[in-house]
Each structure stands twice: as structure tokens, then as C-alpha cells.
Protein backbone atom coordinates (compact mmCIF):
# COMPACT_ATOMS: atom_id res chain seq x y z
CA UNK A 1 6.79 7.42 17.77
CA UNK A 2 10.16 7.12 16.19
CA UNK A 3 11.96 3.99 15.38
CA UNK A 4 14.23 2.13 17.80
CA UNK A 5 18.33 2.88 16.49
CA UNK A 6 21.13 0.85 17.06
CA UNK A 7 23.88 0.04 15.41
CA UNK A 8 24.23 -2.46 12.69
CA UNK A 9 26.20 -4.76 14.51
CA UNK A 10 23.72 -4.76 17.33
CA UNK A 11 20.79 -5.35 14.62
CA UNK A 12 22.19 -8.32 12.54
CA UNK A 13 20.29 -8.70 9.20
CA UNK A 14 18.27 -11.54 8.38
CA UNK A 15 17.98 -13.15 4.96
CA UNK A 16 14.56 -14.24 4.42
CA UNK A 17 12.24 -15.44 1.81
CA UNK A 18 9.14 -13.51 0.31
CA UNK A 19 6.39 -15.86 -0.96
CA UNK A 20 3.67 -14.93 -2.61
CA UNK A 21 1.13 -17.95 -3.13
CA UNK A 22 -1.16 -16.77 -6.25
CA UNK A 23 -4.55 -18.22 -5.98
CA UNK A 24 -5.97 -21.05 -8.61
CA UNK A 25 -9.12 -19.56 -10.08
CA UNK A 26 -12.28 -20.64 -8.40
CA UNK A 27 -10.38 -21.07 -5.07
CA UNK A 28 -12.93 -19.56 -2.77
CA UNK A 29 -14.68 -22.72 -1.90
CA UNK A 30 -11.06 -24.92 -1.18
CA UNK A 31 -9.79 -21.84 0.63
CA UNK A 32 -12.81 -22.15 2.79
CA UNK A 33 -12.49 -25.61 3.36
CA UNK A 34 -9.20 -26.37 4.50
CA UNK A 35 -8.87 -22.99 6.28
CA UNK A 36 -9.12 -25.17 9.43
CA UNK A 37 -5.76 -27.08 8.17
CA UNK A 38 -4.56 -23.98 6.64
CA UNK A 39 -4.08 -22.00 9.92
CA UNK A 40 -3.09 -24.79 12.16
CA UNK A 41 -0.43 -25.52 10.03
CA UNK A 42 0.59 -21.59 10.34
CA UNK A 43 0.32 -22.30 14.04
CA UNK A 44 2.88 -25.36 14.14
CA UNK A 45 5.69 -23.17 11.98
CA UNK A 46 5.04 -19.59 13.45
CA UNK A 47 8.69 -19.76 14.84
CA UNK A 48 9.59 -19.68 10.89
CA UNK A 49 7.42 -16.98 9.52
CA UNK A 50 7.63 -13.09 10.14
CA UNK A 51 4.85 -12.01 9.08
CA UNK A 52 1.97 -13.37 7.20
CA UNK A 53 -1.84 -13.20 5.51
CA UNK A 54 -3.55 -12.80 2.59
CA UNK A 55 -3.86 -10.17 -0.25
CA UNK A 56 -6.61 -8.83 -1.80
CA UNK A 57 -7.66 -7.53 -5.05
CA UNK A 58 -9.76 -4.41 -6.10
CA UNK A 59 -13.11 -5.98 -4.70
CA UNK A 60 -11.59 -6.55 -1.50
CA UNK A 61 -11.48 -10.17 -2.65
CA UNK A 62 -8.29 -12.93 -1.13
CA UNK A 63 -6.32 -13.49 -4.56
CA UNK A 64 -3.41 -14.88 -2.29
CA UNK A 65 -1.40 -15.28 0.70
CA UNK A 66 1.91 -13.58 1.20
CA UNK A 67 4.67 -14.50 3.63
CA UNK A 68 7.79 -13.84 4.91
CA UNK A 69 9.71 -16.58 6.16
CA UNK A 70 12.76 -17.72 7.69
CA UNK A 71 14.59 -20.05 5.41
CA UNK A 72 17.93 -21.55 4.85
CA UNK A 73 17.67 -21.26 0.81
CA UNK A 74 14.63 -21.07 -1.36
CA UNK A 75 15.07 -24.78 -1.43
CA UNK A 76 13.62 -24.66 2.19
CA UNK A 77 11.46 -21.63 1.67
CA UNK A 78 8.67 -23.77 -0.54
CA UNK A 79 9.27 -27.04 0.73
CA UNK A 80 7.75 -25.12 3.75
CA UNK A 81 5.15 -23.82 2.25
CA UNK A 82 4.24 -26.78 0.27
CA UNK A 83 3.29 -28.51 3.14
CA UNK A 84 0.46 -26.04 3.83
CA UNK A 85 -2.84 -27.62 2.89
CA UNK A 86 -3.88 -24.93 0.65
CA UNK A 87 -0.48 -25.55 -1.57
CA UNK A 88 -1.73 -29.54 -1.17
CA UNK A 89 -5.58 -28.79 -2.23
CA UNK A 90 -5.23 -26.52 -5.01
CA UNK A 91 -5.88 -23.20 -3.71
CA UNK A 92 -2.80 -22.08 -4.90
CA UNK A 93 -1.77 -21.92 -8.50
CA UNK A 94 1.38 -20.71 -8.32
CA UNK A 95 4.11 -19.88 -5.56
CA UNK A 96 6.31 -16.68 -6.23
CA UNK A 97 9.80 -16.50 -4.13
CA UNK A 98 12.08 -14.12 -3.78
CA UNK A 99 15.53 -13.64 -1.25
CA UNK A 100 14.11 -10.21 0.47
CA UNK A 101 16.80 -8.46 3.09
CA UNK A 102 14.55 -7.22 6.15
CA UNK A 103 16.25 -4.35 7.10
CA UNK A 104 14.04 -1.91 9.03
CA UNK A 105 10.34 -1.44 10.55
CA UNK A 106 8.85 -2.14 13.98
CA UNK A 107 8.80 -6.31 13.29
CA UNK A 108 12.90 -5.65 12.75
CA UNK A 109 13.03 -3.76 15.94
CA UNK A 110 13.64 -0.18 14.35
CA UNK A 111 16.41 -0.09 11.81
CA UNK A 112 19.55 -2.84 11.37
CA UNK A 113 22.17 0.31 9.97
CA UNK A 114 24.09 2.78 11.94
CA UNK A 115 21.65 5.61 12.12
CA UNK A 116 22.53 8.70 9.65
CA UNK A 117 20.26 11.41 10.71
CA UNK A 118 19.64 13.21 13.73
């Protein structure tokens, strides 16, 4: 199926925030535990986040959780996610952010330029 096209102004582009939140090691058991807290808290800020869920390594294993969130600043971006309750129980070690430009793909509606090709 090909990708909706519209015009950029139609399309406006969206500054987000790309978070990945690298796991502590020996987080399987926490993860498991506040899971529970962990998704309703994904639940109550759904309006804020794009697209979400966690990565895994070679093994198939969860080594994190990646997100992409609405967010005035980066500021705002981990404040967010530092309220999850895997940021507050340790199953994260570390929190990566980065400004990321969504710009195209079915989430964005097709693509946010003035179409080029045919």
C-alpha cells in the first residue's frame, strides 16, 4: 500500500524526544515486579507517547524500553519518564535522550514533505 502524501504544510512536523531506558543488570526480577505499575503508568500518559516497548538483545532477552514521546524540551522528556516505576525501582540504569524529528511512516500519517516522486 503506498504512503498517504500531502503537503508539508498540511503535515506539520513534530519535535519529539527518543528515550532509550538501558536496563540495570539483574533487572529481570524488578521488571517483573512492577510491570503492573509500569504499564498503568503508560496507560495514564498514552496521550504523550508515540510509540513505545521494549528492546531486546541477541537472546531475545528485554535489555530496555524505548520511547518516543511528546515533550516540550528534554527537561520534560525524563521528568516524564522518571516517574515510571521502573525508572523509580531500579530497572533502569541509565536513560538515553535524544531531539528526533518524526517525519514520515504510517504513525505520521504518510510523509510531512511535499511529495517528490511520482
Amino acid at each position: 500500500m503506498a504512503a498517504a502524501r500531502a503537503p508539508a504544510e498540511t503535515r506539520p512536523r513534530e519535535t519529539v524526544f527518543l528515550l532509550v531506558c538501558h536496563d540495570a543488570p539483574g533487572s529481570a526480577a524488578p521488571r517483573e515486579a512492577h510491570m503492573h505499575g509500569h504499564l498503568a503508568f503508560i496507560e495514564r500518559h498514552v496521550d504523550r507517547i508515540l510509540v513505545a516497548g521494549p528492546a531486546l538483545d541477541a537472546a531475545n532477552a528485554i535489555d530496555a524500553s524505548v520511547f518516543v514521546v511528546r515533550a516540550a524540551d528534554e527537561a520534560d522528556a525524563r521528568a516524564l519518564i522518571e516517574g515510571d516505576p521502573y525508572f523509580q525501582n531500579g530497572v533502569w540504569a541509565r536513560i538515553e535522550a535524544r531531539r528526533f524529528r518524526a517525519v514520515c511512516g504510517s504513525a505520521m500519517g504518510g510523509i510531512t514533505w511535499a511529495p517528490v516522486g511520482p
